[in-house]
Each structure stands twice: as structure tokens, then as C-alpha cells.
N, C-alpha and C. Protein backbone atom coordinates (compact mmCIF):
# COMPACT_ATOMS: atom_id res chain seq x y z
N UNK A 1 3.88 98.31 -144.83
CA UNK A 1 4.39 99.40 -144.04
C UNK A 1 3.31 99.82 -143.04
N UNK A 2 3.89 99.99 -141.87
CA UNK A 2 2.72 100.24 -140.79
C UNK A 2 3.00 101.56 -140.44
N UNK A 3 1.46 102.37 -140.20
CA UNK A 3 0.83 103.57 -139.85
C UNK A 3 2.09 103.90 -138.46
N UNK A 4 2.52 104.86 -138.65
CA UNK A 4 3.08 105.90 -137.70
C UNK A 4 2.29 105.79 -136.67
N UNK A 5 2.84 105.74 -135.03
CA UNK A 5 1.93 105.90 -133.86
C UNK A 5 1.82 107.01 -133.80
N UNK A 6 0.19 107.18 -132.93
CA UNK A 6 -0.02 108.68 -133.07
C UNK A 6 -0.28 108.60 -131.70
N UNK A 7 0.18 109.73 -131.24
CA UNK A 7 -0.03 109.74 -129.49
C UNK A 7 -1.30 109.79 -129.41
N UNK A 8 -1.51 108.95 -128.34
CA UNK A 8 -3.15 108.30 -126.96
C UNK A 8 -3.60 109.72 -126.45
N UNK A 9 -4.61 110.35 -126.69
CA UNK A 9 -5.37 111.36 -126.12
C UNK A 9 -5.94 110.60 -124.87
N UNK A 10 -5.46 111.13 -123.75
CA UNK A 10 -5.93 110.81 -122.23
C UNK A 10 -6.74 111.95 -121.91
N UNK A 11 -7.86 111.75 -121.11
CA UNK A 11 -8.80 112.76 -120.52
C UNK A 11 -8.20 112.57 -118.87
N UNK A 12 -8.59 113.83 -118.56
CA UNK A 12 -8.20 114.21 -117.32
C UNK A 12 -9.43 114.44 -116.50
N UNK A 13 -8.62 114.41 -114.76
CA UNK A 13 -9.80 114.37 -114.54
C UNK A 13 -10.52 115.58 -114.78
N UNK A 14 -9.86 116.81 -114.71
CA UNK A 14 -10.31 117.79 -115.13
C UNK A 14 -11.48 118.13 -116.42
N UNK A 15 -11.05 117.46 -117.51
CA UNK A 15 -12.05 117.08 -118.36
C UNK A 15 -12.93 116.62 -118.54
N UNK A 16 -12.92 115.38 -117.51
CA UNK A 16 -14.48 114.48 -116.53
C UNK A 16 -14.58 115.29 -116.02
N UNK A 17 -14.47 116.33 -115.30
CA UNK A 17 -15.54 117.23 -114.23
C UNK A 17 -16.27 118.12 -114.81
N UNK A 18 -15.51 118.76 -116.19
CA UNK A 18 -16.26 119.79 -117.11
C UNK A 18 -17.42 118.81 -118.05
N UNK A 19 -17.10 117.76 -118.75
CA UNK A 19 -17.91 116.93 -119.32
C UNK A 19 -19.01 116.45 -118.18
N UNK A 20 -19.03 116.83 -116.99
CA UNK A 20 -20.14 115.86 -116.28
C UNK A 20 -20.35 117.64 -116.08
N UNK A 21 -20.24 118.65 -115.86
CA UNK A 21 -20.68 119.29 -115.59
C UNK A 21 -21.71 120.49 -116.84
N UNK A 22 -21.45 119.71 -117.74
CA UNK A 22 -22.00 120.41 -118.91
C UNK A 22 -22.93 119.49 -119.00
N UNK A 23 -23.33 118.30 -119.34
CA UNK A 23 -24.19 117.05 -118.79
C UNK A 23 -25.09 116.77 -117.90
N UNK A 24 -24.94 117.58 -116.94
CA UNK A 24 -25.77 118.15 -115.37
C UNK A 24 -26.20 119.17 -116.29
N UNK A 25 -26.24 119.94 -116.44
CA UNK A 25 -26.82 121.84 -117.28
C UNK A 25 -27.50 120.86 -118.66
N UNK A 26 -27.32 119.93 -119.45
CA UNK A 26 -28.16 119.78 -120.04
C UNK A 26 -29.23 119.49 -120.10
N UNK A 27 -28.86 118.18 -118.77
CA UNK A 27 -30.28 117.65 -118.26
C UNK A 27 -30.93 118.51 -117.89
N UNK A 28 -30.62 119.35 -116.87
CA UNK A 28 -31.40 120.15 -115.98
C UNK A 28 -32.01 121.17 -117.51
N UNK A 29 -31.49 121.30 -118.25
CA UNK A 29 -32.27 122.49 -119.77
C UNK A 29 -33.50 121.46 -120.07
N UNK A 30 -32.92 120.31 -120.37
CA UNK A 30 -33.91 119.41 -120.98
C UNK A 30 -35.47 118.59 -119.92
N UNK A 31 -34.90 119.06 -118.48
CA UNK A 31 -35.63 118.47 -117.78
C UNK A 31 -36.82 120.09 -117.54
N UNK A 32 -36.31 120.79 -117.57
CA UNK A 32 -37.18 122.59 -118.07
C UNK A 32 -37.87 122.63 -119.51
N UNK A 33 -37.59 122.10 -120.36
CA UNK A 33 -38.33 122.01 -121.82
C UNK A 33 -39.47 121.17 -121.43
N UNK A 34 -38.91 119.71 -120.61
CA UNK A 34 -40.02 118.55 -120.65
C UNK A 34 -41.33 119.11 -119.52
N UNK A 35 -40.74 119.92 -119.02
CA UNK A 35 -41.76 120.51 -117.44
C UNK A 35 -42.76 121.74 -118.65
N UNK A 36 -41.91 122.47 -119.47
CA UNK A 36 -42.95 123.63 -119.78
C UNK A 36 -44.08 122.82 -121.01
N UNK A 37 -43.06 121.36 -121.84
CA UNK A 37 -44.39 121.02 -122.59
C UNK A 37 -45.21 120.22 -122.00
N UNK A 38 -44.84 119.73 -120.47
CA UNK A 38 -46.12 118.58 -119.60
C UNK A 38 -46.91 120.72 -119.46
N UNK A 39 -46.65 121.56 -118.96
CA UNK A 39 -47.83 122.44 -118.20
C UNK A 39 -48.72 122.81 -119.36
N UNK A 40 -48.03 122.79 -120.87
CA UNK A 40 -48.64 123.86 -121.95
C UNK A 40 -49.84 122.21 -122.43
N UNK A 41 -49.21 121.07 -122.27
CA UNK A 41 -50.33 120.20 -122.50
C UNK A 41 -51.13 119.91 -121.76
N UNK A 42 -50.89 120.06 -120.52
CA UNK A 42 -52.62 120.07 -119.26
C UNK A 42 -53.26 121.06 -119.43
N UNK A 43 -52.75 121.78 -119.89
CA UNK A 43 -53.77 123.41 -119.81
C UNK A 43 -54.50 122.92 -120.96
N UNK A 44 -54.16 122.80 -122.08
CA UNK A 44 -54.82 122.46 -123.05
C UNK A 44 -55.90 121.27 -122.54
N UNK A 45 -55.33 120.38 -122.42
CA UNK A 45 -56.11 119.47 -121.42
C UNK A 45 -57.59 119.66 -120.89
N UNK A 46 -57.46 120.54 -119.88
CA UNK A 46 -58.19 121.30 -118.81
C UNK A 46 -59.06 122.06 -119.55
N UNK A 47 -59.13 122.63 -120.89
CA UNK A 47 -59.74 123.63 -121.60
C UNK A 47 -60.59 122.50 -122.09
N UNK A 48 -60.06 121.82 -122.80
CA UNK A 48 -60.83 121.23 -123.86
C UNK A 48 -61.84 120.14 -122.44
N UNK A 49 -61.22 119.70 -121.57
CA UNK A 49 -62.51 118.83 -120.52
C UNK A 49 -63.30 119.92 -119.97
N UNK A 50 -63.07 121.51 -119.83
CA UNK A 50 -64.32 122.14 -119.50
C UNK A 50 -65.24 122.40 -120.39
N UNK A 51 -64.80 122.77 -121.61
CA UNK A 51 -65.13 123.12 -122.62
C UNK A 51 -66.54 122.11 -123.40
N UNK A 52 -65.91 120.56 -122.47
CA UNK A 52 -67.12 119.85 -123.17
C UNK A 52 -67.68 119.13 -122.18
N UNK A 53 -67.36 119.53 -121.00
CA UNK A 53 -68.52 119.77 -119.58
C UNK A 53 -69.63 120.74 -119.62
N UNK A 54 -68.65 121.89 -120.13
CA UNK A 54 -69.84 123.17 -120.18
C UNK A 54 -71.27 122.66 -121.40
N UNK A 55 -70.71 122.29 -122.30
CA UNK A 55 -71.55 121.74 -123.63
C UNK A 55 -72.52 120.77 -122.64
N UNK A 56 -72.02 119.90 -122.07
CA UNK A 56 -72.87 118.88 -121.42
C UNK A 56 -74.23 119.37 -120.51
N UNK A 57 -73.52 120.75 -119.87
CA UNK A 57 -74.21 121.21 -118.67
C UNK A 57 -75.19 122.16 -119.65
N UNK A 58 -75.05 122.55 -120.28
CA UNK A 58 -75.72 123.16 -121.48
C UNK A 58 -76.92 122.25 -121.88
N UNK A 59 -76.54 121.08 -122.35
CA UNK A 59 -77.54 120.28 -123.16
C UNK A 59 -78.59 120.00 -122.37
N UNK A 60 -77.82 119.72 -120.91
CA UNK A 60 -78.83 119.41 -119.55
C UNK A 60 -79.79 120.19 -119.42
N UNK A 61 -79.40 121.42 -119.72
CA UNK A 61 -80.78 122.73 -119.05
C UNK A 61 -81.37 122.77 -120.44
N UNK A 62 -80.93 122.65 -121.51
CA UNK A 62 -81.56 123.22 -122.72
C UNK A 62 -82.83 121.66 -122.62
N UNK A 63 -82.50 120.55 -121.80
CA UNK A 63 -83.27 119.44 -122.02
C UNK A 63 -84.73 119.62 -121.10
N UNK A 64 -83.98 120.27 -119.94
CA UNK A 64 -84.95 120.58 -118.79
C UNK A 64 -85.98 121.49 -119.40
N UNK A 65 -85.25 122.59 -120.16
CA UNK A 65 -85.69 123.80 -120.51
C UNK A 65 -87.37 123.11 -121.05
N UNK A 66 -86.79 122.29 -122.47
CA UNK A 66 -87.65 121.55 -122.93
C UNK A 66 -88.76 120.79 -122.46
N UNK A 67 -88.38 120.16 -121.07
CA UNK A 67 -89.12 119.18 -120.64
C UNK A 67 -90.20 119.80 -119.75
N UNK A 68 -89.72 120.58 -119.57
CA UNK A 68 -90.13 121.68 -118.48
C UNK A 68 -91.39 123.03 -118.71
């Protein structure tokens, strides 16, 4: 005995314009998440390469200091 037809769900275009338009708003959310964790990881970045410039520029004078 064969399964009863069940009516074909057709999308409209109406339904492609809301599905592409919710799809556009995601990207664009997800392309704002990926932008705030690239800025929160250069900053970090940027801290930690001054941070062990300054140490460097430090060791320099504390060497001079010495030599000197």
C-alpha cells in the first residue's frame, strides 16, 4: 500500500526575497562580530609588542647605565 500524496510546498518568490534578506542581516551581524574580534585582537597585539619593546629599551639603558 502506497503513502498518500502529500502536497509539494513551493517557495515563492516572496519567500526568496525574505530568506535572502534575512541572510544579508546575518552576514552583515557576523561580518560586525568578525570586525570587533580582528580590533579586540590587535589591540592586544599592540600591547603586548610595546610592552616588550619597552622591556628591550629598558635593558638597553640599564646596559649603558652599567657600562657607563
Amino acid at each position: 500500500m502506497s503513502e498518500p500524496a502529500r502536497e509539494i510546498d513551493y517557495a515563492t518568490k516572496a519567500d526568496i526575497d525574505v530568506l535572502r534578506a534575512e541572510m544579508k542581516a546575518l552576514r552583515a551581524e557576523v561580518k560586525a562580530e568578525i570586525a570587533g574580534v580582528e580590533t579586540r585582537m590587535m589591540r592586544t597585539l599592540y600591547a603586548v609588542a610595546a610592552a616588550l619593546l619597552a622591556g628591550q629599551v629598558a635593558s638597553v639603558f640599564a646596559l649603558l647605565r652599567l657600562l657607563g
